[in-house]
Protein backbone atom coordinates (compact mmCIF):
# COMPACT_ATOMS: atom_id res chain seq x y z
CA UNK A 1 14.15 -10.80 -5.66
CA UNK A 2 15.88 -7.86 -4.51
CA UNK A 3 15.26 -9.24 -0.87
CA UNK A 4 16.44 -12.98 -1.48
CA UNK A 5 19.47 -11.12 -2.97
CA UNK A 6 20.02 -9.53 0.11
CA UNK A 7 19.30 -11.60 2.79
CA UNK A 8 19.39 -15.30 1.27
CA UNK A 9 16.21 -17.55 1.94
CA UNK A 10 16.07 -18.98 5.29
CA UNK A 11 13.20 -21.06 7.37
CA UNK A 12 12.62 -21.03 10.89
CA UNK A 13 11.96 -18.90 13.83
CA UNK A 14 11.39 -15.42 14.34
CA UNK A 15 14.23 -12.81 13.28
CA UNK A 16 16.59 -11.14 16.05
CA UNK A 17 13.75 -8.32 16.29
CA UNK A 18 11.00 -10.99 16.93
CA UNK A 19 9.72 -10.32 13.31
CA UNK A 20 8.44 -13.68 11.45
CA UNK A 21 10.87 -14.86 9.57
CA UNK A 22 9.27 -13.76 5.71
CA UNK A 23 9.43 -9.76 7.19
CA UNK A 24 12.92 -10.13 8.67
CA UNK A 25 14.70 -9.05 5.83
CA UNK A 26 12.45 -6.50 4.43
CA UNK A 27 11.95 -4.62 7.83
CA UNK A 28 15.95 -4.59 7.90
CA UNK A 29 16.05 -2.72 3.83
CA UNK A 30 13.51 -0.53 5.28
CA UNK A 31 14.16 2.86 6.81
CA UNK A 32 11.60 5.21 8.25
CA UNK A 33 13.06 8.94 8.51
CA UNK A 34 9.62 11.19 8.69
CA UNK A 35 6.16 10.68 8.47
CA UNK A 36 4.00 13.00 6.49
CA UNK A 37 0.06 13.68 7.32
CA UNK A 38 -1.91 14.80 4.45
CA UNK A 39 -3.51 18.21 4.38
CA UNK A 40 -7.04 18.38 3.90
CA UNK A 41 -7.28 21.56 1.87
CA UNK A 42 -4.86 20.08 -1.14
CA UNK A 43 -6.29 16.93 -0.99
CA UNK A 44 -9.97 18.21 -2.00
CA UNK A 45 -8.83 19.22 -5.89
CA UNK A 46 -8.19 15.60 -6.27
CA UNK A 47 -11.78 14.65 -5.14
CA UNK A 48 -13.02 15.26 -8.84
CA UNK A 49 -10.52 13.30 -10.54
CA UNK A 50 -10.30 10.31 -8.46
CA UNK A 51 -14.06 9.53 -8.86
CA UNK A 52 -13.72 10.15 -12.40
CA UNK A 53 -11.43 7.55 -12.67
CA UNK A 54 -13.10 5.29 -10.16
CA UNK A 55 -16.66 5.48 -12.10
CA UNK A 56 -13.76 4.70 -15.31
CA UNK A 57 -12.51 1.38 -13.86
CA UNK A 58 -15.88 0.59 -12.90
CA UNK A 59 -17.53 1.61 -16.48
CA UNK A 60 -14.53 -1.05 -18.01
CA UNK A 61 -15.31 -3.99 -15.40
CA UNK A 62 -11.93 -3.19 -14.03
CA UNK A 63 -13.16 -2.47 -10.36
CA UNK A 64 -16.22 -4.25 -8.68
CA UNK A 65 -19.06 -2.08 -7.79
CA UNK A 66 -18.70 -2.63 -4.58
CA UNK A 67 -15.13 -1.80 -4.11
CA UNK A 68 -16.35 1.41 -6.06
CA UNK A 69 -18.67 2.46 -3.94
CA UNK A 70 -16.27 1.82 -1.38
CA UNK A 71 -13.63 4.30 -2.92
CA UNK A 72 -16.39 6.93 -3.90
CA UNK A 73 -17.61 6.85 0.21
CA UNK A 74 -14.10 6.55 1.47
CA UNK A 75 -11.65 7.96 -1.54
């Protein structure tokens, strides 16, 4: 809503930018200032808990098995 509120709704073309029109007006509320890479070494004490609440969602029906095993192999 926030976007329409912004920018109106509009058909046709591509924006200024080339962007289709549907990403035109969130690519101009969007800023990117830094990107951050993860380090390894802190991300390994949340190993434990994410595949404790992966096997969770599964154990509930709340994530397919094979989207689980996908998270467990790729986190």
């Amino acid at each position: 809503m926030a976007v329409l509120a912004a920018h109106g709704v509009r058909s046709g073309g591509p924006a200024a930018d080339g962007a289709p029109a549907p990403l035109a007006a969130p690519r101009s509320m969007v800023r990117l200032r830094t990107v951050v890479e993860p380090r390894p070494e802190v991300g390994r004490r949340f190993d434990e808990p994410f595949i404790t609440l992966v096997d969770a969602l599964e154990q509930r029906g709340w994530l397919p098995p094979a989207t689980a095993a996908h998270a467990r192999e790729h986190g």
